[in-house]
N, C-alpha and C. Protein backbone atom coordinates (compact mmCIF):
# COMPACT_ATOMS: atom_id res chain seq x y z
N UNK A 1 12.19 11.63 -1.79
CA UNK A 1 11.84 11.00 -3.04
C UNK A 1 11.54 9.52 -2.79
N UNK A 2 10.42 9.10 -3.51
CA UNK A 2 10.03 7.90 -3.24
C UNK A 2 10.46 6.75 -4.21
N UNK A 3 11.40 5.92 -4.18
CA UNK A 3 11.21 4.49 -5.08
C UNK A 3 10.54 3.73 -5.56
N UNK A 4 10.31 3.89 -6.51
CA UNK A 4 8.98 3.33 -7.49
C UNK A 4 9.06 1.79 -7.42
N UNK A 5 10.31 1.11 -7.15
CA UNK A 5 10.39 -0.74 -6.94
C UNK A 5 9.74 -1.31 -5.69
N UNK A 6 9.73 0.18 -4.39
CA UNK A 6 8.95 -0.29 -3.61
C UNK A 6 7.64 0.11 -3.22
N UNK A 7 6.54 -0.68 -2.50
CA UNK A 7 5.26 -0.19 -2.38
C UNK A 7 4.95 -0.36 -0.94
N UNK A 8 4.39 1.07 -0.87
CA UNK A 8 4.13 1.37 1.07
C UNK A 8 2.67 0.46 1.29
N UNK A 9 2.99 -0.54 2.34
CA UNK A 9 2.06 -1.22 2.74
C UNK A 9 1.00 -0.80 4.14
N UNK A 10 1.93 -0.44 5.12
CA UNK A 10 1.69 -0.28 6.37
C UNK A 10 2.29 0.05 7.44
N UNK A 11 1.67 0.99 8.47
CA UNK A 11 2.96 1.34 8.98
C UNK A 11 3.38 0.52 10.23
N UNK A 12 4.69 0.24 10.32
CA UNK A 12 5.36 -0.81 11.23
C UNK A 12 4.70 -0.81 12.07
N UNK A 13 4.23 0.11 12.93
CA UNK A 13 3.18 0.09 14.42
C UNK A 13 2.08 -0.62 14.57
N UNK A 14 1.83 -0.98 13.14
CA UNK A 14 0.41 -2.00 13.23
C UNK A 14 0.64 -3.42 12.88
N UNK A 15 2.02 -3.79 12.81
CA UNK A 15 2.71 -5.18 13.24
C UNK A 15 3.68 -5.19 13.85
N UNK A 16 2.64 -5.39 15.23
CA UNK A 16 3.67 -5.52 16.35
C UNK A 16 4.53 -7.11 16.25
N UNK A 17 5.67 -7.05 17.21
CA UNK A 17 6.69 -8.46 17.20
C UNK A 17 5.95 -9.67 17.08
N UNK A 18 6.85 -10.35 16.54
CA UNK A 18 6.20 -11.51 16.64
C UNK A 18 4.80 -11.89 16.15
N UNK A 19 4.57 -11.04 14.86
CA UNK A 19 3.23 -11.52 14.41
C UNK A 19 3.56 -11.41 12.56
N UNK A 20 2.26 -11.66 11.85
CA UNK A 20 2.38 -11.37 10.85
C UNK A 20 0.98 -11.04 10.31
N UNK A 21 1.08 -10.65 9.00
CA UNK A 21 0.06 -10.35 8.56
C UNK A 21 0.07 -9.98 6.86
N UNK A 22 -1.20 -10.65 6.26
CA UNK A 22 -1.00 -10.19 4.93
C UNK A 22 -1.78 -9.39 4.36
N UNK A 23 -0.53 -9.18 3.12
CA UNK A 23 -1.35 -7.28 2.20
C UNK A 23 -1.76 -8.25 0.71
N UNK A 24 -3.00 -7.10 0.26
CA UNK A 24 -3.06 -7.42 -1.39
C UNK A 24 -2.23 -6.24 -1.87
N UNK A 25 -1.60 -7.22 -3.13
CA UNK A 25 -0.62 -5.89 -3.97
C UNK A 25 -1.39 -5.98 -5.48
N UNK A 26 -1.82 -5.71 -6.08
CA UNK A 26 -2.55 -5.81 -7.58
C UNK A 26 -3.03 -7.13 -7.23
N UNK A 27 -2.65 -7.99 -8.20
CA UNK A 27 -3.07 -9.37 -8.06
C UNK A 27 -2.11 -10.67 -7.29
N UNK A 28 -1.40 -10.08 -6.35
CA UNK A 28 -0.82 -10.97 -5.51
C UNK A 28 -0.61 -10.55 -3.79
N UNK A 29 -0.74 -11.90 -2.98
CA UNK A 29 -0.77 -11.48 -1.96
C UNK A 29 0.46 -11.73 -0.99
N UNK A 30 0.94 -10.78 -0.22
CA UNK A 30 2.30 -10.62 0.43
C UNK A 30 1.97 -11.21 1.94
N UNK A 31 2.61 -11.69 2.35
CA UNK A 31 2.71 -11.94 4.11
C UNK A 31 3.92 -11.41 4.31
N UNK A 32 3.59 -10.80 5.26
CA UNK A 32 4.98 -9.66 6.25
C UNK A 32 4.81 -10.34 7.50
N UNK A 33 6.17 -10.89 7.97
CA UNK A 33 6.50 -11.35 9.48
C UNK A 33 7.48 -10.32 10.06
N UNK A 34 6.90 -9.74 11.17
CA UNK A 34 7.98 -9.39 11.97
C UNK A 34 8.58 -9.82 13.09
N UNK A 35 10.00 -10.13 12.91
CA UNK A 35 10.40 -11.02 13.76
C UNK A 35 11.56 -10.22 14.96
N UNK A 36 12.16 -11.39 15.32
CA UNK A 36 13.30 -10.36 16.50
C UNK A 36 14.26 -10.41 15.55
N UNK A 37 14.22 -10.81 14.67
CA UNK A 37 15.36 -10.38 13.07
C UNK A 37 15.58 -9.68 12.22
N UNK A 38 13.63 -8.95 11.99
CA UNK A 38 13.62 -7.77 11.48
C UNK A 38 12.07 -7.98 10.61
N UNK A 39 11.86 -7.31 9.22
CA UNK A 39 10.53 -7.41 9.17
C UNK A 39 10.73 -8.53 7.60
N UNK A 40 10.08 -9.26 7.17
CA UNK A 40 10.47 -9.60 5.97
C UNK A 40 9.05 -10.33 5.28
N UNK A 41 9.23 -10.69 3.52
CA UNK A 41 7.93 -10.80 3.33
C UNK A 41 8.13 -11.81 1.98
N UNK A 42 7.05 -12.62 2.30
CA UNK A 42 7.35 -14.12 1.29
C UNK A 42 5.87 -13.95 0.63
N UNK A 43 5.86 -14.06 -0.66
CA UNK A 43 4.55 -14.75 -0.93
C UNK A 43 3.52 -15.59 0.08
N UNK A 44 2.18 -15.42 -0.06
CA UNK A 44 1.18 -15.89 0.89
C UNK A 44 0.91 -17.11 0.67
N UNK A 45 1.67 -18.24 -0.22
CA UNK A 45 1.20 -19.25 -0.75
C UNK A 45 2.07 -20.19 -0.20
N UNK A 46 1.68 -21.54 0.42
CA UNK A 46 2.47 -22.36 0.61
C UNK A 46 2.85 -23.04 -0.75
N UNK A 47 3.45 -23.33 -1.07
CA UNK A 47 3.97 -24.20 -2.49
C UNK A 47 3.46 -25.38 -2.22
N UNK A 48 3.10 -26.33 -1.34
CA UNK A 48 2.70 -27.74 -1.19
C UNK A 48 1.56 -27.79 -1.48
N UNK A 49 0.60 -26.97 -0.69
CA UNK A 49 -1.22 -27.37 -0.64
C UNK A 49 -1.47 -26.45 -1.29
N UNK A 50 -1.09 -24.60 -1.39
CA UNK A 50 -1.81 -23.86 -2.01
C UNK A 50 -2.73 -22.77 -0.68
N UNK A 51 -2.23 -23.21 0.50
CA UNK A 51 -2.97 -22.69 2.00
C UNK A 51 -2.58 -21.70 1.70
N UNK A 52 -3.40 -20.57 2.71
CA UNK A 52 -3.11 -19.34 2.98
C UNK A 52 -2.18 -19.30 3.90
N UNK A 53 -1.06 -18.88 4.03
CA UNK A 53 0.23 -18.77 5.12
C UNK A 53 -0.38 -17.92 6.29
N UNK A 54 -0.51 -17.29 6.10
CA UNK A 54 -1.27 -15.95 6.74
C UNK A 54 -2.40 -16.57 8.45
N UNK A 55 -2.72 -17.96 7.84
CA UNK A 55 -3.82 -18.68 8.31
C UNK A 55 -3.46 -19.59 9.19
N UNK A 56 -2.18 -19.57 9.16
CA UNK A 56 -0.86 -20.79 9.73
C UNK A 56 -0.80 -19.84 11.38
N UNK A 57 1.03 -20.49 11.42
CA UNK A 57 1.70 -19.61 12.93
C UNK A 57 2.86 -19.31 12.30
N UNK A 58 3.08 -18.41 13.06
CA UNK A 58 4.80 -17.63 13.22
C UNK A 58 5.12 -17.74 14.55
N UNK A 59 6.45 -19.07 14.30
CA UNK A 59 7.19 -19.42 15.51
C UNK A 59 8.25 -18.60 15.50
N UNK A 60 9.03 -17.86 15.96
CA UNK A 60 10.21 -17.23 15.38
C UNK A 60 10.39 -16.68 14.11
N UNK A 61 11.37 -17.17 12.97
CA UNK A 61 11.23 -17.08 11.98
C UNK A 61 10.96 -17.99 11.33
N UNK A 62 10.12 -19.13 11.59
CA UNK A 62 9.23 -20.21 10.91
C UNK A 62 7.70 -19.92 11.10
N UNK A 63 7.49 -20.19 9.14
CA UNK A 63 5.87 -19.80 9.21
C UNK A 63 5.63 -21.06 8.45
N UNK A 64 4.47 -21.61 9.59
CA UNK A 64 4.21 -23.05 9.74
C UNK A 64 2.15 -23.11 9.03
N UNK A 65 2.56 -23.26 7.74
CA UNK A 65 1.30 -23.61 6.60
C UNK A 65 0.57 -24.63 7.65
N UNK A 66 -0.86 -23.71 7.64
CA UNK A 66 -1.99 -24.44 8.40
C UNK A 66 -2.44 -25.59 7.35
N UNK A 67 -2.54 -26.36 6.51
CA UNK A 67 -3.07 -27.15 5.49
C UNK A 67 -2.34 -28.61 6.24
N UNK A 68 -0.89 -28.56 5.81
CA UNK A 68 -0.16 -29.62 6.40
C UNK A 68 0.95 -29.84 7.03
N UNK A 69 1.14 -28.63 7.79
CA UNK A 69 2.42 -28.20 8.45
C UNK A 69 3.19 -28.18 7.59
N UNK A 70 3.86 -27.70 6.42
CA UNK A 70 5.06 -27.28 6.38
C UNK A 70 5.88 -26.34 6.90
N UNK A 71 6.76 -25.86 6.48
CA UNK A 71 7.56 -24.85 7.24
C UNK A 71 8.17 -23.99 6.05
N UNK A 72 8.13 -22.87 6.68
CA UNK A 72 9.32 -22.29 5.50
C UNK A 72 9.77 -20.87 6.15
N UNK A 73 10.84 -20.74 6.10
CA UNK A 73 11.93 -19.59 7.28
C UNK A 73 11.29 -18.60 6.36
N UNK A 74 10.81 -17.12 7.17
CA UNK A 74 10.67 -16.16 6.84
C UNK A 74 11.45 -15.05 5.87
N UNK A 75 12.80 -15.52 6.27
CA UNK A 75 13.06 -14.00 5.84
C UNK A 75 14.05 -14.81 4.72
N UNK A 76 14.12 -16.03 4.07
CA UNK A 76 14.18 -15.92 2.78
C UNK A 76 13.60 -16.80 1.89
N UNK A 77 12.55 -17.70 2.13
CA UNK A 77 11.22 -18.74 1.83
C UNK A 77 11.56 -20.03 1.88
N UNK A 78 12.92 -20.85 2.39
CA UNK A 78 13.68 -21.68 2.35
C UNK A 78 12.36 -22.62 2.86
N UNK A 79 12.64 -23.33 2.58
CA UNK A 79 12.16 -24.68 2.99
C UNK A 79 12.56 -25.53 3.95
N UNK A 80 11.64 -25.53 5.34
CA UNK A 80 12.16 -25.77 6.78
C UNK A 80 11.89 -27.07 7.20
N UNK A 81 10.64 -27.64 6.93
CA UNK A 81 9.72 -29.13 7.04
C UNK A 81 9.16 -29.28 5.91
N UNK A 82 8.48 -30.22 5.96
CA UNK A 82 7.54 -31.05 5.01
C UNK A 82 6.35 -30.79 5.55
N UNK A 83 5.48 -31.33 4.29
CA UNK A 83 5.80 -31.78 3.17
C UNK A 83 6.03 -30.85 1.81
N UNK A 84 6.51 -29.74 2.34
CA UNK A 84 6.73 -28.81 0.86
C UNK A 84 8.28 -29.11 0.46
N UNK A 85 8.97 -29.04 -0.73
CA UNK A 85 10.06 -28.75 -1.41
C UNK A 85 10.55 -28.04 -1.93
N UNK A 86 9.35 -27.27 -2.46
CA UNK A 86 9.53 -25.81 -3.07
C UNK A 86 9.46 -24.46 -2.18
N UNK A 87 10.38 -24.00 -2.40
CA UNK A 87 10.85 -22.54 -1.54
C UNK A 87 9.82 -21.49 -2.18
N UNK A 88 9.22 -20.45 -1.15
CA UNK A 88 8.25 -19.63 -1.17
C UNK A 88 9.12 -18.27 -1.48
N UNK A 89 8.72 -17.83 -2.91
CA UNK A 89 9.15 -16.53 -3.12
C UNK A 89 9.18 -15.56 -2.03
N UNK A 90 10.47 -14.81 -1.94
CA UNK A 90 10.49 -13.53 -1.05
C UNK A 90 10.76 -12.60 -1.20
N UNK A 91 10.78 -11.20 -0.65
CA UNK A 91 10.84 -10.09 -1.34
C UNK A 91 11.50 -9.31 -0.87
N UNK A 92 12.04 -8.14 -1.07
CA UNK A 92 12.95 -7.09 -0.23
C UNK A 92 11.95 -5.74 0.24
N UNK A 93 12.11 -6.12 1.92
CA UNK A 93 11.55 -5.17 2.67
C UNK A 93 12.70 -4.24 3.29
N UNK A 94 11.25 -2.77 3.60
CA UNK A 94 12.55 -1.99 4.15
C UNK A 94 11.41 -1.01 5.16
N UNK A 95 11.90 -0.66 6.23
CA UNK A 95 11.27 0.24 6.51
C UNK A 95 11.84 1.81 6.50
N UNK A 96 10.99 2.81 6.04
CA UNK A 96 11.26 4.33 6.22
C UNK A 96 9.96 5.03 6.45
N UNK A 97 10.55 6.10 7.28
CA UNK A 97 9.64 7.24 8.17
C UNK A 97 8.61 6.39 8.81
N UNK A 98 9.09 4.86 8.82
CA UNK A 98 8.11 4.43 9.85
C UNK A 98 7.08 3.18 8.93
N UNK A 99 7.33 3.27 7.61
CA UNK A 99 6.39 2.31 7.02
C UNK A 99 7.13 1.62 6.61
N UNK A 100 6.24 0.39 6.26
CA UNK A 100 6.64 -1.38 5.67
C UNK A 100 6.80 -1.17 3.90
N UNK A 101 7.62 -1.10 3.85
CA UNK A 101 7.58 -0.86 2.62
C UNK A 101 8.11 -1.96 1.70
N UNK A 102 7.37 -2.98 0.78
CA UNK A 102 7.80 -4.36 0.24
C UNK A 102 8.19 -4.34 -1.78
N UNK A 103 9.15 -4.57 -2.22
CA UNK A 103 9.43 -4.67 -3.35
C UNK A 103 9.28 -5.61 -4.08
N UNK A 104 8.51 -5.78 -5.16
CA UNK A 104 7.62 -6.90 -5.67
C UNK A 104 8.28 -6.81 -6.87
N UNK A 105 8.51 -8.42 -7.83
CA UNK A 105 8.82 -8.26 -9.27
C UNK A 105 7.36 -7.63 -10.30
N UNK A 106 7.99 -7.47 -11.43
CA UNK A 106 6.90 -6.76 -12.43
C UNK A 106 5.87 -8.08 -12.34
């Protein structure tokens, strides 16, 4: 039986370690990092400039906004460097039978 709070994105095999990559969900877009921590997924938006995250790097679990370097830890949108302040929504991932599966608010 499938959980309707979450939505199958992709299956884990096509993000390998240490990378990331982003999904469209209706009208918003998800970035999934998988790290040596596990897989996790923040909104695609830096809060400072408005950059595509996606467009940046994933050092570990820091995803470093190509616009003006900020930072913000993956796996819960905290705010790592500047110049952002505002923490990047995140979401609850899970994987089963092998897929990325990400839980988005209404």
């Amino acid at each position: 039986m499938h959980d309707p709070d979450f939505l199958r994105l992709a299956p884990l095999a096509e993000l390998p370690p240490n990378s990331m990559r982003a999904f469209t969900v209706g009208h918003r877009t998800v970035l999934v990092c998988h790290t040596r921590d596990g897989v996790h997924a923040l909104d695609n938006l830096c809060t400072h400039g408005e950059a595509r995250l996606d467009e940046g790097r994933l050092r570990g679990t820091r995803v470093i906004c190509p616009l003006h370097g900020a930072s913000f830890d993956c796996r819960n949108g905290a705010v790592l460097g500047a110049p952002a302040t505002v923490p990047v929504a995140s979401h609850a991932v899970r994987i089963v039978d092998g897929w990325i599966e990400v839980a988005l608010p209404a």
